[in-house]
PDB file of N, CA and C in Angstrom:
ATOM      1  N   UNK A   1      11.265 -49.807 -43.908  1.00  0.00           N
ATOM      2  CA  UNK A   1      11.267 -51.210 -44.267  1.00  0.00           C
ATOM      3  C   UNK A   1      12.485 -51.913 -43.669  1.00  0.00           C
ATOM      4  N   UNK A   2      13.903 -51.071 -43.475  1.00  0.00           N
ATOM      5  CA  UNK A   2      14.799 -51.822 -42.965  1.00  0.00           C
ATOM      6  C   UNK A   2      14.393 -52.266 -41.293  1.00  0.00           C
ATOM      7  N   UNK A   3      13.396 -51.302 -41.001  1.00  0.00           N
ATOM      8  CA  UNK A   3      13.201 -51.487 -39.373  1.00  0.00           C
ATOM      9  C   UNK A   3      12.736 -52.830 -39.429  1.00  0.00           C
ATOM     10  N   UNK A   4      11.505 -53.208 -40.118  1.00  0.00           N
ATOM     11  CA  UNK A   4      10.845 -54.204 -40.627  1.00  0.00           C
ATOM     12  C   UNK A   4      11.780 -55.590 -40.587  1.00  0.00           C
ATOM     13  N   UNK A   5      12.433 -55.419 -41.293  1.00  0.00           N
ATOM     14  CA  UNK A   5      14.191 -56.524 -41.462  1.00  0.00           C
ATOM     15  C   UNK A   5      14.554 -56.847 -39.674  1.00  0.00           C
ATOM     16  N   UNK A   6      15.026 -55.847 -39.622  1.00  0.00           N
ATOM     17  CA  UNK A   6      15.912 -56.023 -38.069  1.00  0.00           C
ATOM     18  C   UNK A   6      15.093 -56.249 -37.358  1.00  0.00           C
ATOM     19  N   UNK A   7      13.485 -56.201 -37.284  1.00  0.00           N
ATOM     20  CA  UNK A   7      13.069 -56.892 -36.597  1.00  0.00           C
ATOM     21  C   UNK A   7      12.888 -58.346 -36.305  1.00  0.00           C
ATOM     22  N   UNK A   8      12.765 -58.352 -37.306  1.00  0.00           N
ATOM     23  CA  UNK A   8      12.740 -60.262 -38.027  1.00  0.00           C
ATOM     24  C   UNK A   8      13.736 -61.192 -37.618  1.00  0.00           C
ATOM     25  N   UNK A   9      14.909 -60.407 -38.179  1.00  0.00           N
ATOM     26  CA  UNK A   9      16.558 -61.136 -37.458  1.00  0.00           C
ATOM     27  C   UNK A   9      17.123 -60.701 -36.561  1.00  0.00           C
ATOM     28  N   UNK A  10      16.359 -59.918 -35.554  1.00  0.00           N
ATOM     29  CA  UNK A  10      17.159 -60.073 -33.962  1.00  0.00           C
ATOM     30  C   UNK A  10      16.778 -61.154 -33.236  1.00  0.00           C
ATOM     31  N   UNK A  11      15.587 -61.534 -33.241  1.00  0.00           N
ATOM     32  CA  UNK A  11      15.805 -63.036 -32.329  1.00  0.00           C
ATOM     33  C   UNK A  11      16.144 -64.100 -32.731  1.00  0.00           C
ATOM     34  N   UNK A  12      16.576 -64.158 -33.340  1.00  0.00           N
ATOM     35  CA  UNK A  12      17.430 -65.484 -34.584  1.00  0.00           C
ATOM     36  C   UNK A  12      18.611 -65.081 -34.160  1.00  0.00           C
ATOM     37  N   UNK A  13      19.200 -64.113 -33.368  1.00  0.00           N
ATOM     38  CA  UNK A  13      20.989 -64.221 -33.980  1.00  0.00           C
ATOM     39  C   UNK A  13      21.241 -63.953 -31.834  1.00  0.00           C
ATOM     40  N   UNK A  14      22.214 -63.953 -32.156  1.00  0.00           N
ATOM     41  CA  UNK A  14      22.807 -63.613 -30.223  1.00  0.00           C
ATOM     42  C   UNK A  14      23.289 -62.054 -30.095  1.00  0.00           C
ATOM     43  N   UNK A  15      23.774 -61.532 -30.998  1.00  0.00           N
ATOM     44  CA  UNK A  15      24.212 -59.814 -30.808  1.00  0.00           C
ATOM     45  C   UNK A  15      23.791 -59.162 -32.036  1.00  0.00           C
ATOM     46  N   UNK A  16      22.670 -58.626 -32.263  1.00  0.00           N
ATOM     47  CA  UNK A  16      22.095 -57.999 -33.816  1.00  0.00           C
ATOM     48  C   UNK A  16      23.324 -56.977 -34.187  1.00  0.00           C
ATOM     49  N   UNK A  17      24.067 -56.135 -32.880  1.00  0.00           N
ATOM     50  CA  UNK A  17      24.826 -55.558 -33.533  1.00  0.00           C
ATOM     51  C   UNK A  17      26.102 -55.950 -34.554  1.00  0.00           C
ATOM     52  N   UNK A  18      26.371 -57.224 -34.193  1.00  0.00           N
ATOM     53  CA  UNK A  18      27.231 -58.060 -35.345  1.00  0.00           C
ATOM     54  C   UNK A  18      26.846 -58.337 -36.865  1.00  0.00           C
ATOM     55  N   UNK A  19      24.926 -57.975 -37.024  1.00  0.00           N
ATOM     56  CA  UNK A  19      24.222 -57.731 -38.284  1.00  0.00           C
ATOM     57  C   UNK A  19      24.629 -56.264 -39.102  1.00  0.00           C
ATOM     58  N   UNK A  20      25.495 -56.699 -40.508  1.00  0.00           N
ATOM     59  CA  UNK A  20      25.122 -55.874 -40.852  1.00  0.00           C
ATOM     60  C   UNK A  20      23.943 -55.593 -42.470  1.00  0.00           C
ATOM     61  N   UNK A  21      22.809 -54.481 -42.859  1.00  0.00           N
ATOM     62  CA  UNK A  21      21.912 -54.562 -43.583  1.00  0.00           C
ATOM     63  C   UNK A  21      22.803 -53.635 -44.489  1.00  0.00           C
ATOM     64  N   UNK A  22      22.842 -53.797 -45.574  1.00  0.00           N
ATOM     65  CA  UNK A  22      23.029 -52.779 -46.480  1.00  0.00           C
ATOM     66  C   UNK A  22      22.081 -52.459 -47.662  1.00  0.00           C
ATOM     67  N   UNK A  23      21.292 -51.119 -47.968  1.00  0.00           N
ATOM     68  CA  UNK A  23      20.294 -51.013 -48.526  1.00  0.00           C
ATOM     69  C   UNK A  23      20.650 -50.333 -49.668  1.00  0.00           C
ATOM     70  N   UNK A  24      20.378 -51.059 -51.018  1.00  0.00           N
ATOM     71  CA  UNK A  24      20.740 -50.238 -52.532  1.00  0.00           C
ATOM     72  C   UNK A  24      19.554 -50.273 -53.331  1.00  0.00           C
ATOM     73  N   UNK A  25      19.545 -48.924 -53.043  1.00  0.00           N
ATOM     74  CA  UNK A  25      18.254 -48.775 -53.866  1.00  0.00           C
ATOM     75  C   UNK A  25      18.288 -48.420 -55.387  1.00  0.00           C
ATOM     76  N   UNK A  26      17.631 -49.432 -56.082  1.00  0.00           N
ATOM     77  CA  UNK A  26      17.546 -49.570 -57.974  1.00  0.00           C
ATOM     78  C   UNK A  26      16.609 -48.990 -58.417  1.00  0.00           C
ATOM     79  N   UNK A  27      16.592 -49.349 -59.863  1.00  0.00           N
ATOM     80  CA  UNK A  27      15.464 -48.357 -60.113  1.00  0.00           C
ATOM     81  C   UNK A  27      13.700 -48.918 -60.213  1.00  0.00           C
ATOM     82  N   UNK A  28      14.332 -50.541 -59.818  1.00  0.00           N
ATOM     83  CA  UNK A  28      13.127 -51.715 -59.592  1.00  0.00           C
ATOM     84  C   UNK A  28      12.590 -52.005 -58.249  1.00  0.00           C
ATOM     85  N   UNK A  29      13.383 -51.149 -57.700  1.00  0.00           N
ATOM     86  CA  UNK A  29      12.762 -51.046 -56.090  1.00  0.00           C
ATOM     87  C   UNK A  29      14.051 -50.921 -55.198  1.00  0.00           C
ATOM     88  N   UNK A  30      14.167 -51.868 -53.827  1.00  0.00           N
ATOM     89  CA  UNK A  30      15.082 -51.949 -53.035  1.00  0.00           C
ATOM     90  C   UNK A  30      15.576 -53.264 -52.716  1.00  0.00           C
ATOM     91  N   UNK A  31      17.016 -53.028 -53.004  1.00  0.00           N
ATOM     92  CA  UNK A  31      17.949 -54.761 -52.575  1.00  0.00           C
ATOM     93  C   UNK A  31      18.363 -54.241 -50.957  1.00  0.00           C
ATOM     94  N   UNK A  32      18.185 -55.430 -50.324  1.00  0.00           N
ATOM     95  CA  UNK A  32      19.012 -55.403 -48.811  1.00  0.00           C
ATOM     96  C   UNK A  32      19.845 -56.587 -49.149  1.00  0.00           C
ATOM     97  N   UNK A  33      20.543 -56.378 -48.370  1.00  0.00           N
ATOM     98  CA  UNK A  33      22.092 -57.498 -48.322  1.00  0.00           C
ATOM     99  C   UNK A  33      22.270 -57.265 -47.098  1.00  0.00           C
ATOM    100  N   UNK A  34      21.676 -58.758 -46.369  1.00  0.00           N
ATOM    101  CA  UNK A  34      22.057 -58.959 -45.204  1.00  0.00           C
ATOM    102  C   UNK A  34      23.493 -59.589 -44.696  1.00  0.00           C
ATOM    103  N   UNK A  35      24.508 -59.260 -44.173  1.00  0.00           N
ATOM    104  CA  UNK A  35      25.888 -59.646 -43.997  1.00  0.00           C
ATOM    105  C   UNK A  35      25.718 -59.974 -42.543  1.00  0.00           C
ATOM    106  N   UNK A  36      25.716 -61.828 -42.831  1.00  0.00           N
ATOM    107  CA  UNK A  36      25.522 -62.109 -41.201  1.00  0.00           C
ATOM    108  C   UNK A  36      27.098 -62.964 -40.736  1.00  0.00           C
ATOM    109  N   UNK A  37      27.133 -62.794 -39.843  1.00  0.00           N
ATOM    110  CA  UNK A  37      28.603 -63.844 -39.368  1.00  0.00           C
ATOM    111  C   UNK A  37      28.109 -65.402 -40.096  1.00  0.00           C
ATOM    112  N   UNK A  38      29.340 -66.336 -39.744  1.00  0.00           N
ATOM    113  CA  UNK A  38      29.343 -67.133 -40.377  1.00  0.00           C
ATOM    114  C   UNK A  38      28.701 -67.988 -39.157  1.00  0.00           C
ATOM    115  N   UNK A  39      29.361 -68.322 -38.132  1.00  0.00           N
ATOM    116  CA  UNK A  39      28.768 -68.453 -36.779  1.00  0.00           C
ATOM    117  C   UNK A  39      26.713 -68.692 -36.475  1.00  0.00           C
ATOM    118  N   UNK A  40      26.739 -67.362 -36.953  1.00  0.00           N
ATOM    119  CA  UNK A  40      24.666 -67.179 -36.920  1.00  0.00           C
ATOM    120  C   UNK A  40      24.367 -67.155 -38.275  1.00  0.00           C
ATOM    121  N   UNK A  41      24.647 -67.703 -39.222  1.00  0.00           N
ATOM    122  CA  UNK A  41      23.802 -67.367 -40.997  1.00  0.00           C
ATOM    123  C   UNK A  41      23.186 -68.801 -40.596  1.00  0.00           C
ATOM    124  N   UNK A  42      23.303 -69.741 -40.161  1.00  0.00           N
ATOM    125  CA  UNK A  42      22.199 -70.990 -39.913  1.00  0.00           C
ATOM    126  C   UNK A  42      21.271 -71.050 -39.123  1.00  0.00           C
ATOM    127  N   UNK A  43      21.062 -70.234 -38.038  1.00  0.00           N
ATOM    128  CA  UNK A  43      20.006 -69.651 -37.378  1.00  0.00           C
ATOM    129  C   UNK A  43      19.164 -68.986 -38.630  1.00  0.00           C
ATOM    130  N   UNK A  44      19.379 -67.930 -39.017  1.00  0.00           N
ATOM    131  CA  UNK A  44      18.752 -67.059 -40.151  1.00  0.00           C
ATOM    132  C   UNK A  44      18.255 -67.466 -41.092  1.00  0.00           C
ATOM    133  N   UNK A  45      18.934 -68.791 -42.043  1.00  0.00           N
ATOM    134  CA  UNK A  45      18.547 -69.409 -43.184  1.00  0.00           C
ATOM    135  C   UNK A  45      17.378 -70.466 -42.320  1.00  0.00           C
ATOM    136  N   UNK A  46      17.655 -71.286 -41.461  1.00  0.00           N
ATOM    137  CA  UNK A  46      16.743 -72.322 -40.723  1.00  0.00           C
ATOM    138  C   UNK A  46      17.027 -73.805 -41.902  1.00  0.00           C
ATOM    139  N   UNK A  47      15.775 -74.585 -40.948  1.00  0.00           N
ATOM    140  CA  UNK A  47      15.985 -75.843 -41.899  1.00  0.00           C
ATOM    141  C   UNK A  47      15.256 -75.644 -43.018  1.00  0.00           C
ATOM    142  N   UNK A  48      16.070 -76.208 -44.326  1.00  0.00           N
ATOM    143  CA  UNK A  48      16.079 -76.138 -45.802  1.00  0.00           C
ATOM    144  C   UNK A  48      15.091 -74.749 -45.940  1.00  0.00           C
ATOM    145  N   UNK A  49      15.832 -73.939 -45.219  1.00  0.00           N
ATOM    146  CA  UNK A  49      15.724 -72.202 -45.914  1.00  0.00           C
ATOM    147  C   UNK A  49      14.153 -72.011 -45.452  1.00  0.00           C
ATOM    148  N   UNK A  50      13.875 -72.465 -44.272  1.00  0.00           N
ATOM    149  CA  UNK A  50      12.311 -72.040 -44.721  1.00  0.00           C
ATOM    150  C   UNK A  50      12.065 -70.628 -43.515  1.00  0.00           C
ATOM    151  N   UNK A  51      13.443 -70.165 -42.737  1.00  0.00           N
ATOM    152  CA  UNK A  51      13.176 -69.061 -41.850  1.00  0.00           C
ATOM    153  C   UNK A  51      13.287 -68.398 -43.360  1.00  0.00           C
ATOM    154  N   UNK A  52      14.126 -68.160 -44.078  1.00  0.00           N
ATOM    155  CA  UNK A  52      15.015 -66.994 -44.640  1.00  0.00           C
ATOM    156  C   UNK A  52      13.708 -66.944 -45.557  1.00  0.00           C
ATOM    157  N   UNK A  53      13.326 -67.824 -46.085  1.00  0.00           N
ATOM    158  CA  UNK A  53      11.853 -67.765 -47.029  1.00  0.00           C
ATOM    159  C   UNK A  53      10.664 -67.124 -46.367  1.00  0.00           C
ATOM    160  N   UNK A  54      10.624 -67.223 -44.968  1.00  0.00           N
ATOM    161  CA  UNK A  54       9.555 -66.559 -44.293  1.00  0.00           C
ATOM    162  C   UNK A  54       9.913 -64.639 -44.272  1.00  0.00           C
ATOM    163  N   UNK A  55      11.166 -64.923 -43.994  1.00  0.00           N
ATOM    164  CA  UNK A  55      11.526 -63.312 -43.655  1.00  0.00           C
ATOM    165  C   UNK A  55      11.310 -62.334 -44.914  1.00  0.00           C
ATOM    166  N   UNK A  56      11.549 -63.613 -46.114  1.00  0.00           N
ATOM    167  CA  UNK A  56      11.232 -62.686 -47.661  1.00  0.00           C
ATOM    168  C   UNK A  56      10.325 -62.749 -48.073  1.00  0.00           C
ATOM    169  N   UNK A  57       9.256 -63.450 -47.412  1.00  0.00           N
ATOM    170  CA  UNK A  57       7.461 -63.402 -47.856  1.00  0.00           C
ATOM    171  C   UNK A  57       6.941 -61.997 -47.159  1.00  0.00           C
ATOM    172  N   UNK A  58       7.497 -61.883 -45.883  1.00  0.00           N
ATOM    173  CA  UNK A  58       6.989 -60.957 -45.118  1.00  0.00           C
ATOM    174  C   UNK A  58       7.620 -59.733 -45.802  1.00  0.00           C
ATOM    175  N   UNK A  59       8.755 -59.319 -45.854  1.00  0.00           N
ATOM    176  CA  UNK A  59       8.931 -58.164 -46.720  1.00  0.00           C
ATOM    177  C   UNK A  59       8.404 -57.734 -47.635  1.00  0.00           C
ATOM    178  N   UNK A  60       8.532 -59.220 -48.777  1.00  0.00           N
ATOM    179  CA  UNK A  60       7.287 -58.818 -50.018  1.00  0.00           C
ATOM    180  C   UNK A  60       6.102 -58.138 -50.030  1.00  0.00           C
ATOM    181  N   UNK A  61       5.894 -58.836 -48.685  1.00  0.00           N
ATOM    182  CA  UNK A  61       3.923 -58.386 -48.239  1.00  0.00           C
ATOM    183  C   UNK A  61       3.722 -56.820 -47.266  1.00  0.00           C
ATOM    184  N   UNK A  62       5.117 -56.262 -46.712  1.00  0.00           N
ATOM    185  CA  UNK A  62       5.492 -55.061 -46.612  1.00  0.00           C
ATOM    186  C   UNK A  62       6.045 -54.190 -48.011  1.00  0.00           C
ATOM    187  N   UNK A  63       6.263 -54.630 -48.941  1.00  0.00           N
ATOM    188  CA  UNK A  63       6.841 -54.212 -50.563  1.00  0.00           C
ATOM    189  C   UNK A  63       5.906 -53.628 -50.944  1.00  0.00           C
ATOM    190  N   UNK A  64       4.607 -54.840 -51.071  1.00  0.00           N
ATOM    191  CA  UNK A  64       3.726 -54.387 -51.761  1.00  0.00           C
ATOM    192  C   UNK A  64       2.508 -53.364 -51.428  1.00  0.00           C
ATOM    193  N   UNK A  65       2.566 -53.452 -49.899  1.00  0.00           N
ATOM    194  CA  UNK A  65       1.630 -52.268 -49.457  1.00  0.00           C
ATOM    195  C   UNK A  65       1.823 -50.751 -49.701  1.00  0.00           C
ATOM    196  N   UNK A  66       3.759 -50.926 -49.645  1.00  0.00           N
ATOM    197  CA  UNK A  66       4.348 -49.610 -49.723  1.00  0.00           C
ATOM    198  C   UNK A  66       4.368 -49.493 -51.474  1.00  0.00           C
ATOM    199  N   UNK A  67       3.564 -50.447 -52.425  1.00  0.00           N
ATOM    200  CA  UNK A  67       3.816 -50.423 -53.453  1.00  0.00           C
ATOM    201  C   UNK A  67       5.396 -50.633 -54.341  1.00  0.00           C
ATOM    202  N   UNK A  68       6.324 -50.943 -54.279  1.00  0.00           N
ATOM    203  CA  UNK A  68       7.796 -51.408 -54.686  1.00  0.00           C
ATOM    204  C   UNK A  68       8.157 -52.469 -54.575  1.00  0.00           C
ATOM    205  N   UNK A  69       9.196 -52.934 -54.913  1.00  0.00           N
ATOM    206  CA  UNK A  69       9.811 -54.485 -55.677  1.00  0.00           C
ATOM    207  C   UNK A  69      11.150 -54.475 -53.889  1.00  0.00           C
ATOM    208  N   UNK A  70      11.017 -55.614 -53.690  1.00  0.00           N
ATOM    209  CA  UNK A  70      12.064 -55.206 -52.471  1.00  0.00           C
ATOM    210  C   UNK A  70      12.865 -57.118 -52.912  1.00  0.00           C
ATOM    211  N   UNK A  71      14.093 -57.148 -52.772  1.00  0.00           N
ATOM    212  CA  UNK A  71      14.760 -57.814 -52.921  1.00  0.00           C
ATOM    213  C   UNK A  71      15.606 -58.387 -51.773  1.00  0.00           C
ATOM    214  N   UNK A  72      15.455 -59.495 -50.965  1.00  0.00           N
ATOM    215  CA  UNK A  72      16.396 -59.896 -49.442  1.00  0.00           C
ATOM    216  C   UNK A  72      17.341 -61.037 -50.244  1.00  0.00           C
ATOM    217  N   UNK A  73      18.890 -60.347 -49.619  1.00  0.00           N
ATOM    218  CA  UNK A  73      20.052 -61.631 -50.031  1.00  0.00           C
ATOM    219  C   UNK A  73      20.508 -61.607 -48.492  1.00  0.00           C
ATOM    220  N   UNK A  74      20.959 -62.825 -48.269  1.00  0.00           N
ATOM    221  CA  UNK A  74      21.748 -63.319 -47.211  1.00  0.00           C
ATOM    222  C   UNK A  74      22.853 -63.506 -47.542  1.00  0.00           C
ATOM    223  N   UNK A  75      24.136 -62.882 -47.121  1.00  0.00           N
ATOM    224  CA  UNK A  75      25.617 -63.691 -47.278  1.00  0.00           C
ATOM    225  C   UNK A  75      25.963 -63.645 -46.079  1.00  0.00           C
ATOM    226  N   UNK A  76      27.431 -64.729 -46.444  1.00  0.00           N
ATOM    227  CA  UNK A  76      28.412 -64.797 -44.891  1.00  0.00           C
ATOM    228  C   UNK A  76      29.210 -63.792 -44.888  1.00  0.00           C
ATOM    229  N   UNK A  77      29.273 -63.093 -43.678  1.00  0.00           N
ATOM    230  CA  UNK A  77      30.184 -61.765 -43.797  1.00  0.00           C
ATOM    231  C   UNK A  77      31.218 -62.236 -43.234  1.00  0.00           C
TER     232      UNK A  77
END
């Protein structure tokens, strides 16, 4: 599922390796915490949030096939 992620936000940003994902898994499923520069987090979010809303519909709809609760946060790293 993280492959899933990094796919989503490499063409949104200029060096993915400056992305970092961190994955904690609960007992309600899986949180990612995306830590993007401050520089590219407005590429990622888009206008009035509607990339960052797309990227967490699509996970959901990868969540639920794999059956689990999956959780996407964005911060400025």
């Amino acid at each position: 599922m993280e492959d899933l992620l990094t796919t989503l936000i490499a063409p949104l940003v200029t060096d993915i390796k400056k992305i970092d994902i961190e994955k904690i898994q609960e007992e309600r499923g899986i949180r990612f915490i995306v830590h993007i520069p401050k520089d590219e987090i407005a590429k990622v979010i888009g206008k009035e949030g509607k990339m960052v809303k797309a990227i967490k519909n699509l996970m959901k709809v990868r969540a639920i096939k794999d059956n689990v609760f999956v959780n996407v946060e964005v911060v400025e790293a």
